[in-house]
C-alpha atoms as a PDB file:
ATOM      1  CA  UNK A   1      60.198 179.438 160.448  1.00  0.00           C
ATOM      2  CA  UNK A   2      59.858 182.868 159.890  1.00  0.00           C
ATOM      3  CA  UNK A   3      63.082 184.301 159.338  1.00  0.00           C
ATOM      4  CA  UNK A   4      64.511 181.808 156.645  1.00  0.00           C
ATOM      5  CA  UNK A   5      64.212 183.955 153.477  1.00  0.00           C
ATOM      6  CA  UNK A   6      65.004 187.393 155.155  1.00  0.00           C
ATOM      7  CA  UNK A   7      68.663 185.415 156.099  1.00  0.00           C
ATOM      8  CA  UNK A   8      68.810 183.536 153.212  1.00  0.00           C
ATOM      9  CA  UNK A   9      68.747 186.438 151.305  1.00  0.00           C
ATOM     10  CA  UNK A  10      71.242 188.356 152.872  1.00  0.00           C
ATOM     11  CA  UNK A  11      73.744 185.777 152.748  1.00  0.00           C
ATOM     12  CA  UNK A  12      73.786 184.757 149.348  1.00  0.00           C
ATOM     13  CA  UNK A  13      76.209 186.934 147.431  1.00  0.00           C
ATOM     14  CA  UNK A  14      74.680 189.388 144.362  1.00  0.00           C
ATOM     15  CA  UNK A  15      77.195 188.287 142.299  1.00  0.00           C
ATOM     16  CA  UNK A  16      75.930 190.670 139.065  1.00  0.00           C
ATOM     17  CA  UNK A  17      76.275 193.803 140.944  1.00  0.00           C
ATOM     18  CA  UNK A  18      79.100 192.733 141.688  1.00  0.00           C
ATOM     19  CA  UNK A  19      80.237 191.775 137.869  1.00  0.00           C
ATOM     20  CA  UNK A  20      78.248 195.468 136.924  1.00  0.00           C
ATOM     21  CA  UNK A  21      80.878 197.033 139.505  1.00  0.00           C
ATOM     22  CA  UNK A  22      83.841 195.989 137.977  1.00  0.00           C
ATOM     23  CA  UNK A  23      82.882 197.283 134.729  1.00  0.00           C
ATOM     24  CA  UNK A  24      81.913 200.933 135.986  1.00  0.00           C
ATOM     25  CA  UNK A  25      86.271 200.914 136.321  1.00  0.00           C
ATOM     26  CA  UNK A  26      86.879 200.994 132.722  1.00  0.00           C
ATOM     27  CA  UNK A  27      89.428 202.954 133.724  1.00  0.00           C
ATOM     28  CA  UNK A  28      91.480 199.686 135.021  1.00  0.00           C
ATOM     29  CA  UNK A  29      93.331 197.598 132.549  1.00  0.00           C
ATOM     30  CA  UNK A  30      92.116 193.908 132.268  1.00  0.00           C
ATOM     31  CA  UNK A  31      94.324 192.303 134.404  1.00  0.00           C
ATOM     32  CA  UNK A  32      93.357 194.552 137.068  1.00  0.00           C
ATOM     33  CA  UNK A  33      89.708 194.165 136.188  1.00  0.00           C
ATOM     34  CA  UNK A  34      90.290 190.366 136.703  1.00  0.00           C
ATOM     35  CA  UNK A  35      92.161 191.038 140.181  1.00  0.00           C
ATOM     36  CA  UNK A  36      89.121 192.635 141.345  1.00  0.00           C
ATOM     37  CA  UNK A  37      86.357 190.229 140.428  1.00  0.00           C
ATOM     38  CA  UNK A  38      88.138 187.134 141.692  1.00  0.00           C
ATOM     39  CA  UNK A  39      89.122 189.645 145.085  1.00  0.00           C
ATOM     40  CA  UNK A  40      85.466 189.983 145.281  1.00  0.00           C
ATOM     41  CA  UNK A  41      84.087 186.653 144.385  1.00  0.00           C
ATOM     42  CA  UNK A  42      86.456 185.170 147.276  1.00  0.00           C
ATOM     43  CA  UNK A  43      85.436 187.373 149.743  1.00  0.00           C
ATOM     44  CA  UNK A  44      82.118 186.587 148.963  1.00  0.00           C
ATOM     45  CA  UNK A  45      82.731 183.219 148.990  1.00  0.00           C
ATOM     46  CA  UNK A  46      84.174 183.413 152.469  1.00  0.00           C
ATOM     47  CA  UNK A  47      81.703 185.315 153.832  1.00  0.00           C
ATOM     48  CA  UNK A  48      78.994 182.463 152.293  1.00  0.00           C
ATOM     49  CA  UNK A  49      81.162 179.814 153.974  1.00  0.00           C
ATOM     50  CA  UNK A  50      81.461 181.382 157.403  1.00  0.00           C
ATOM     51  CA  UNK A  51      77.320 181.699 157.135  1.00  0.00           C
ATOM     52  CA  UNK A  52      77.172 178.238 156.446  1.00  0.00           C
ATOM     53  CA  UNK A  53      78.539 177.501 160.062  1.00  0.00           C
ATOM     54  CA  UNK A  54      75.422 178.701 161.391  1.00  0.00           C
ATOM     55  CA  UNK A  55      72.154 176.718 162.247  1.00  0.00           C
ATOM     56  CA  UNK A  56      69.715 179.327 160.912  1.00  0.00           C
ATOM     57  CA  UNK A  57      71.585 179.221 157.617  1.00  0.00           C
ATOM     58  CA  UNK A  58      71.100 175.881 157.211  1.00  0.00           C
ATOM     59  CA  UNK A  59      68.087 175.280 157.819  1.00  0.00           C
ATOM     60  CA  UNK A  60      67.093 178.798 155.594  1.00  0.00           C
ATOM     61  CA  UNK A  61      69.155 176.829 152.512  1.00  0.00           C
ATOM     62  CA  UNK A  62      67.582 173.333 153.148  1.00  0.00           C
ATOM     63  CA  UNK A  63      63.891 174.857 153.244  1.00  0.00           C
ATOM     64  CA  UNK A  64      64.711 176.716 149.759  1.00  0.00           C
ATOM     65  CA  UNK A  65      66.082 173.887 148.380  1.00  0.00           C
ATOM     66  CA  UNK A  66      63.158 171.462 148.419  1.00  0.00           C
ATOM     67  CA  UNK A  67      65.064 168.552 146.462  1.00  0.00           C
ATOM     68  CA  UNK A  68      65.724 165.596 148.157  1.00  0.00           C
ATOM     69  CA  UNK A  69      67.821 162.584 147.783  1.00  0.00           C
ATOM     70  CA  UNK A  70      67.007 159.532 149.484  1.00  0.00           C
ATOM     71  CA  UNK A  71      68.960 156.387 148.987  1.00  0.00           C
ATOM     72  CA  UNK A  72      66.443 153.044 147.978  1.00  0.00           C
ATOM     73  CA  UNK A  73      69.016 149.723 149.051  1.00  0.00           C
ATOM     74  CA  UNK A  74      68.191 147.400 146.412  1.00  0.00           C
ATOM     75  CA  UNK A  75      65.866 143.992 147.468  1.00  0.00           C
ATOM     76  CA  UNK A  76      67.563 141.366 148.922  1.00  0.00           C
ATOM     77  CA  UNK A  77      68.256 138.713 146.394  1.00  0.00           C
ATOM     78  CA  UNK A  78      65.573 136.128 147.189  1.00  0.00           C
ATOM     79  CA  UNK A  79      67.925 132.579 148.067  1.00  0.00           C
ATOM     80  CA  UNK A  80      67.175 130.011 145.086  1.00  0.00           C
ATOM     81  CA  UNK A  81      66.943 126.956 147.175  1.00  0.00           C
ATOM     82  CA  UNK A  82      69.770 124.075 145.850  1.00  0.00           C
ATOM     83  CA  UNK A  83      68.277 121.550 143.574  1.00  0.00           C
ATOM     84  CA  UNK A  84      67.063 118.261 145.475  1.00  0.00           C
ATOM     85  CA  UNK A  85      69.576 115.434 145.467  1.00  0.00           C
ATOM     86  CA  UNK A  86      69.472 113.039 142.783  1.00  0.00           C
ATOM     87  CA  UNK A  87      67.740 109.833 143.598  1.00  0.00           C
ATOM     88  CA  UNK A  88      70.899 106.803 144.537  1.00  0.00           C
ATOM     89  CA  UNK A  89      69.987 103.753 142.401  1.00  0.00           C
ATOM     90  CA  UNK A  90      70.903 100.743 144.698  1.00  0.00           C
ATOM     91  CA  UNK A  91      73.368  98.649 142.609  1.00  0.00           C
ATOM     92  CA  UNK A  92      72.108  94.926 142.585  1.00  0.00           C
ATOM     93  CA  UNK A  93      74.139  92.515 145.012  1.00  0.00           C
ATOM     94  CA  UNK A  94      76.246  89.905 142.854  1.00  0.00           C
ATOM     95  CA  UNK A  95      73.913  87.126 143.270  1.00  0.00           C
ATOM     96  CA  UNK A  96      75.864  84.407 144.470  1.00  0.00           C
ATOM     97  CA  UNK A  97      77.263  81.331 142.412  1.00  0.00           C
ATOM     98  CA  UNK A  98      75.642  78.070 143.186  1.00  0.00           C
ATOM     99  CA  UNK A  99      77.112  75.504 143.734  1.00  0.00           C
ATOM    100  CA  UNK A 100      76.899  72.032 142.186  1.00  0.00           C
ATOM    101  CA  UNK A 101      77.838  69.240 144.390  1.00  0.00           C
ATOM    102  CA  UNK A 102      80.146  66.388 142.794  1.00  0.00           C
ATOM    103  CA  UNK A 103      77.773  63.836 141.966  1.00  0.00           C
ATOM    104  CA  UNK A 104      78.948  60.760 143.906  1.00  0.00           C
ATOM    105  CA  UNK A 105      81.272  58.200 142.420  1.00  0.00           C
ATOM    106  CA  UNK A 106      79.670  54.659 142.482  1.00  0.00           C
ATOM    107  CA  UNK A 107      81.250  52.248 143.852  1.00  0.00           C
ATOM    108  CA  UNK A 108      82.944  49.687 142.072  1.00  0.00           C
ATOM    109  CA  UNK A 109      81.225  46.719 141.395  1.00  0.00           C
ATOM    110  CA  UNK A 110      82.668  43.054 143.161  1.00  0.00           C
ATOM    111  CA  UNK A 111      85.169  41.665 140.776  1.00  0.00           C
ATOM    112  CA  UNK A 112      83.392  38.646 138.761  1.00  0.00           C
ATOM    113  CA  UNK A 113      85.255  35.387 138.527  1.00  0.00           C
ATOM    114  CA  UNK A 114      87.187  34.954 135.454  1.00  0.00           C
ATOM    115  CA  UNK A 115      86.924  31.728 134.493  1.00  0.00           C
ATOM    116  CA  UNK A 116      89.221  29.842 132.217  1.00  0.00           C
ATOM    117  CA  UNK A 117      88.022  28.621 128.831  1.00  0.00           C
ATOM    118  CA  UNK A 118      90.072  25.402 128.051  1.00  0.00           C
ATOM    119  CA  UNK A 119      91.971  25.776 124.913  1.00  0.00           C
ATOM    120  CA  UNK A 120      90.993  24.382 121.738  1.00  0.00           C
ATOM    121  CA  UNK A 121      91.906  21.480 119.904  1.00  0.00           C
ATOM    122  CA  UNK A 122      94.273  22.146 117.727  1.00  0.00           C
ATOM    123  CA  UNK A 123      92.932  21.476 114.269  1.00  0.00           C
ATOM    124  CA  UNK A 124      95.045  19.768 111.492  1.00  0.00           C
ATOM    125  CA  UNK A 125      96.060  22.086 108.813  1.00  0.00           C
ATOM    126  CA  UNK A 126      94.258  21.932 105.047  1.00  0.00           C
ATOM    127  CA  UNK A 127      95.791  20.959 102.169  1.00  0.00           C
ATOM    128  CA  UNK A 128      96.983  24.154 100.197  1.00  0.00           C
ATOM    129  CA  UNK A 129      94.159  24.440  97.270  1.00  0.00           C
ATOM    130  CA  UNK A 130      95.749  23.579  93.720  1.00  0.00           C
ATOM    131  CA  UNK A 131      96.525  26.156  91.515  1.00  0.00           C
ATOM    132  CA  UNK A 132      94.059  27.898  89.355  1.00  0.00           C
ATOM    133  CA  UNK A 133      95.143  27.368  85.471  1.00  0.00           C
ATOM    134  CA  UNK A 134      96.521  30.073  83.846  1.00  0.00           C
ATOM    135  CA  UNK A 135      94.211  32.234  81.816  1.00  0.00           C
ATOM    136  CA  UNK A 136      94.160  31.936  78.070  1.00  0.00           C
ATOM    137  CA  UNK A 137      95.736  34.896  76.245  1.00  0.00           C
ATOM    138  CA  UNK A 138      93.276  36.132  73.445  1.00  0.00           C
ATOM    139  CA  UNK A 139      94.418  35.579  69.926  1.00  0.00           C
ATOM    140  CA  UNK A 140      95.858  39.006  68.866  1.00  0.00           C
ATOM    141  CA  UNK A 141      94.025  40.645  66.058  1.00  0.00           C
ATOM    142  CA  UNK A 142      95.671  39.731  62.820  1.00  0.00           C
ATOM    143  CA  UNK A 143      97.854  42.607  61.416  1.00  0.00           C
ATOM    144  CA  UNK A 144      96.088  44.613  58.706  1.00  0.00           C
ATOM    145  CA  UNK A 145      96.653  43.183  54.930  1.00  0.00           C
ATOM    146  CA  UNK A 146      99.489  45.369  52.959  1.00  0.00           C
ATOM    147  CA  UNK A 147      97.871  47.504  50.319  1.00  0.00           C
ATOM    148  CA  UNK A 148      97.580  45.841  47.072  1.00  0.00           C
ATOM    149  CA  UNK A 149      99.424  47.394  44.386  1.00  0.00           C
ATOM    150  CA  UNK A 150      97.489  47.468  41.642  1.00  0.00           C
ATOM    151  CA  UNK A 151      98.455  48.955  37.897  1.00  0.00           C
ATOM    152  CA  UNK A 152      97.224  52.414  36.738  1.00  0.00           C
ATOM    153  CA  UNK A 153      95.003  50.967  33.933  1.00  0.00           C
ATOM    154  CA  UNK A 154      92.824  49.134  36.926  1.00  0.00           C
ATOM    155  CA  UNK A 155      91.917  52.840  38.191  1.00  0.00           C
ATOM    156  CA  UNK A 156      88.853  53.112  38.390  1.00  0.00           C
ATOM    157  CA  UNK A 157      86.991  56.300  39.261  1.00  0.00           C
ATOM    158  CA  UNK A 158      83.698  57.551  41.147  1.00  0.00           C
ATOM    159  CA  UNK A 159      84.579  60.928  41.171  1.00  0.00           C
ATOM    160  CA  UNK A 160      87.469  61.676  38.763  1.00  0.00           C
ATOM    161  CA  UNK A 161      89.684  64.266  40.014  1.00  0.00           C
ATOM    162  CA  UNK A 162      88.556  67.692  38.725  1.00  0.00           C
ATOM    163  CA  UNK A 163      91.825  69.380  36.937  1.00  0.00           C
ATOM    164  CA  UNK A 164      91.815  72.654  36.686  1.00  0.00           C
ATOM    165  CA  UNK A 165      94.961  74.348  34.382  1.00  0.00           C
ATOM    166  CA  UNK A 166      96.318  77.132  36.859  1.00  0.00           C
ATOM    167  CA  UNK A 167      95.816  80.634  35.159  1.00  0.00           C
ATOM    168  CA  UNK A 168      99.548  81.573  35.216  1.00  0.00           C
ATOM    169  CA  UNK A 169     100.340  78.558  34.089  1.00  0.00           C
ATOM    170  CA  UNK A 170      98.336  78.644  30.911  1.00  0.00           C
ATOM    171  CA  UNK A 171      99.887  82.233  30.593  1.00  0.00           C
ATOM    172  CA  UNK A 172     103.362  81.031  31.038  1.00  0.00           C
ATOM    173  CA  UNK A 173     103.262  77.989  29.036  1.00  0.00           C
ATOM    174  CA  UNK A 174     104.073  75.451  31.541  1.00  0.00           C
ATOM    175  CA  UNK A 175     102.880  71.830  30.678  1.00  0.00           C
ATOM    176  CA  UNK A 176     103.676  68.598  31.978  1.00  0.00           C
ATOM    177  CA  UNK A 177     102.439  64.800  33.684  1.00  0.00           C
ATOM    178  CA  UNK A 178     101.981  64.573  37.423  1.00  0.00           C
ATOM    179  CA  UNK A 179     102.675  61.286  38.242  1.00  0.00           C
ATOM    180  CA  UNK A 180     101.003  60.655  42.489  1.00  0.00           C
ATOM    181  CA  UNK A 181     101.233  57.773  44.618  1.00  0.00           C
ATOM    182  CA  UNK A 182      97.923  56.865  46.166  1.00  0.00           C
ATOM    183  CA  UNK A 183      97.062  54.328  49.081  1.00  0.00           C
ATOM    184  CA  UNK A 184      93.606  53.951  48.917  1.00  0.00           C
ATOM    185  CA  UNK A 185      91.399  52.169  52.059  1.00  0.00           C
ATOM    186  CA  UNK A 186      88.421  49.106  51.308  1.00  0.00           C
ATOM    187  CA  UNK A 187      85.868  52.030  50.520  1.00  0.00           C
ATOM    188  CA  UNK A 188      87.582  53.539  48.614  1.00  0.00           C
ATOM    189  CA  UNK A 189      88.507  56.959  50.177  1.00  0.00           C
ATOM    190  CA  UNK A 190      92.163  58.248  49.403  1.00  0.00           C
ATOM    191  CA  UNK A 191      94.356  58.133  52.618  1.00  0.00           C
ATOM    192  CA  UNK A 192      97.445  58.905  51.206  1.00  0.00           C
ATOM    193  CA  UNK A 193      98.205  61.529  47.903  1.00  0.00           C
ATOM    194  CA  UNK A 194     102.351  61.990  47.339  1.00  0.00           C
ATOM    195  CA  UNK A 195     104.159  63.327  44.402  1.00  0.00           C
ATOM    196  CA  UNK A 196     105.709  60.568  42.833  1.00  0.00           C
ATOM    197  CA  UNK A 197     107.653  62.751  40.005  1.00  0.00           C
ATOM    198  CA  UNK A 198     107.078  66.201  39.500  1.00  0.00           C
ATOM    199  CA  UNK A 199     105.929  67.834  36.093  1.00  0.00           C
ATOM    200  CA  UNK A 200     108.710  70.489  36.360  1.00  0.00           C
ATOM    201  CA  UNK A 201     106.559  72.882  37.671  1.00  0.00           C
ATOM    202  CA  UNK A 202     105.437  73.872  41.269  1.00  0.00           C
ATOM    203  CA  UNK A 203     102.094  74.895  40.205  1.00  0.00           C
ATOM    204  CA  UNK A 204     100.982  72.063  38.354  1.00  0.00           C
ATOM    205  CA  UNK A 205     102.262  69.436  40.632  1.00  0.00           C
ATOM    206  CA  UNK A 206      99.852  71.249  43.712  1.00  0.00           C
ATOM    207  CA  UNK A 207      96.665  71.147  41.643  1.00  0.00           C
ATOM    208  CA  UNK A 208      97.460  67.693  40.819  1.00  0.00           C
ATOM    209  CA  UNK A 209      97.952  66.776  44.160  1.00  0.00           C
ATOM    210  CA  UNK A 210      94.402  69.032  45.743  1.00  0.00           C
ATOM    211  CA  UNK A 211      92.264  67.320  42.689  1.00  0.00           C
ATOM    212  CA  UNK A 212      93.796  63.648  43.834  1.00  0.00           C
ATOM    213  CA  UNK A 213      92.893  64.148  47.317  1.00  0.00           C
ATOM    214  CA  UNK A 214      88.956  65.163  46.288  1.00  0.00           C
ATOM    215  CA  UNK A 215      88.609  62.234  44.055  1.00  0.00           C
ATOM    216  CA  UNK A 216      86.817  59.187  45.027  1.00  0.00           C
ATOM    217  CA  UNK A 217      87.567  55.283  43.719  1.00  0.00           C
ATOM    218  CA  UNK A 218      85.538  52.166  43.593  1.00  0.00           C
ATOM    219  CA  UNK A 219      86.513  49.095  45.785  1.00  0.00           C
ATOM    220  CA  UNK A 220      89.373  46.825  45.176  1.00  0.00           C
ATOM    221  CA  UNK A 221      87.807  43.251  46.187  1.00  0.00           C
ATOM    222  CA  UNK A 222      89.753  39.931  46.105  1.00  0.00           C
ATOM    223  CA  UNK A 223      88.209  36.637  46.332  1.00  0.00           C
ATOM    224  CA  UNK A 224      84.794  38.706  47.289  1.00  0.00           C
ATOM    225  CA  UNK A 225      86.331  41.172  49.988  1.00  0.00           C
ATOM    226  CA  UNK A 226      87.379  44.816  49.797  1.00  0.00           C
ATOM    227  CA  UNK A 227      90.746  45.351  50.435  1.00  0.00           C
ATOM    228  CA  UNK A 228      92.735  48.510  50.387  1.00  0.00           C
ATOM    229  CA  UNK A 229      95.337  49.137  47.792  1.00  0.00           C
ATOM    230  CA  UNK A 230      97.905  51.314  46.104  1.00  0.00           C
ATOM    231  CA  UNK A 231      99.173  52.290  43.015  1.00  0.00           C
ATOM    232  CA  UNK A 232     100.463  55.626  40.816  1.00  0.00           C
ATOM    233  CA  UNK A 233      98.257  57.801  39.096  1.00  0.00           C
ATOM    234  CA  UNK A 234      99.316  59.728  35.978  1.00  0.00           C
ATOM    235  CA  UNK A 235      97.423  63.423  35.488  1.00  0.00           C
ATOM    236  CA  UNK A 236      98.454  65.271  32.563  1.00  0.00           C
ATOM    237  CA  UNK A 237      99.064  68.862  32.252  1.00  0.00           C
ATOM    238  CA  UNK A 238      99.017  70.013  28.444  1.00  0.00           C
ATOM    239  CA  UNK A 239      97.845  73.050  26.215  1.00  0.00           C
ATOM    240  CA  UNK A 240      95.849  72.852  22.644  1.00  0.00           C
END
């Protein structure tokens, strides 16, 4: 096409002469100056547009501008095929119940003939047995002998009883006789100490009473056997 840049040329508007113009009319204010350029650049722009109508013109502006645009559609999305079905386990049948037949009843057996025993003799009754003798009660144990009282002088000692003179006694003065009551078993060991009469003082009579209870007598025998006894033993509390 020879004739597309001689048009092409032609039509397109020399828009700096036409901005070097407007400022050769510096005798215009600016608001005139404006007036005039956008005057221009419209009629210009007409003139473009009516140019535009034509075939030629086209063509002359399509072969300058060697750009184009062509629109690419995107792929088709490729179909993802559905996921197989899953696999239906068969659910196992119920299996069925047996069932256990009745074992059958047997039959009941002929009735057996009862026969009849012939009672007994009566027998003749025993005599009732005598009755057993009565059992002998054992002799009760004799009661134990009574303590034999014996006289003071007839004490007689295997351990005397150790008298001791209480400290705030000797500091206080106090003197006096203890007189104790003693039962005394076979071998001798005391079984019974008592205060019998006092010496006046509280201090003396309990020594007199712990040293009776620690002392230790020999056996009372009569006719050859040791029997227990009693009596009342003097102990004498008195200062140099």
């Amino acid at each position: 096409m020879p004739t597309t840049a001689p048009v092409s040329a032609a039509v397109l508007p020399d828009l700096g002469g036409v901005l070097r113009q407007a400022q050769r009319h510096t005798g215009l204010p600016p608001a005139g100056r404006r007036t005039l350029v956008l005057g221009v650049l419209a009629a210009h722009g007409a003139l473009a547009w009516g140019l535009w109508q034509l075939d030629g013109v086209r063509q002359a502006v399509q072969t300058v501008l060697p750009l184009q645009v062509s629109w690419i559609a995107p792929p088709a999305p490729v179909p993802v095929p559905p996921p197989p079905p899953s696999p239906v386990t068969p659910r196992p049948l119920p299996r069925p119940t047996p069932v256990i037949a009745a074992a059958p009843s047997p039959a009941p057996a002929p009735a057996a003939a009862i026969r009849v025993a012939p009672e007994p003799a009566t027998a003749e009754p025993a005599p009732p047995a005598p009755p057993a003798p009565a059992a002998v009660a054992a002799p009760a144990p004799p009661p134990p002998a009574a303590p034999v009282a014996l006289p003071s002088s007839a004490l007689r000692y295997l351990v005397p009883p150790a008298q001791v003179y209480p400290l705030t006694s000797r500091r206080l003065r106090e003197q006096g006789t203890v007189l104790l009551r003693l039962v005394v078993d076979a071998q001798g060991l005391p079984q019974q100490v008592s205060l019998h009469r006092s010496s006046g003082f509280a201090r003396l009579d309990e020594q007199a009473l712990q040293a009776m209870r620690a002392a230790r007598f020999a056996p009372h025998t009569v006719n050859g056997t040791a029997v227990p006894w009693t009596a009342l033993a003097p102990l004498a509390y008195e200062l140099e």
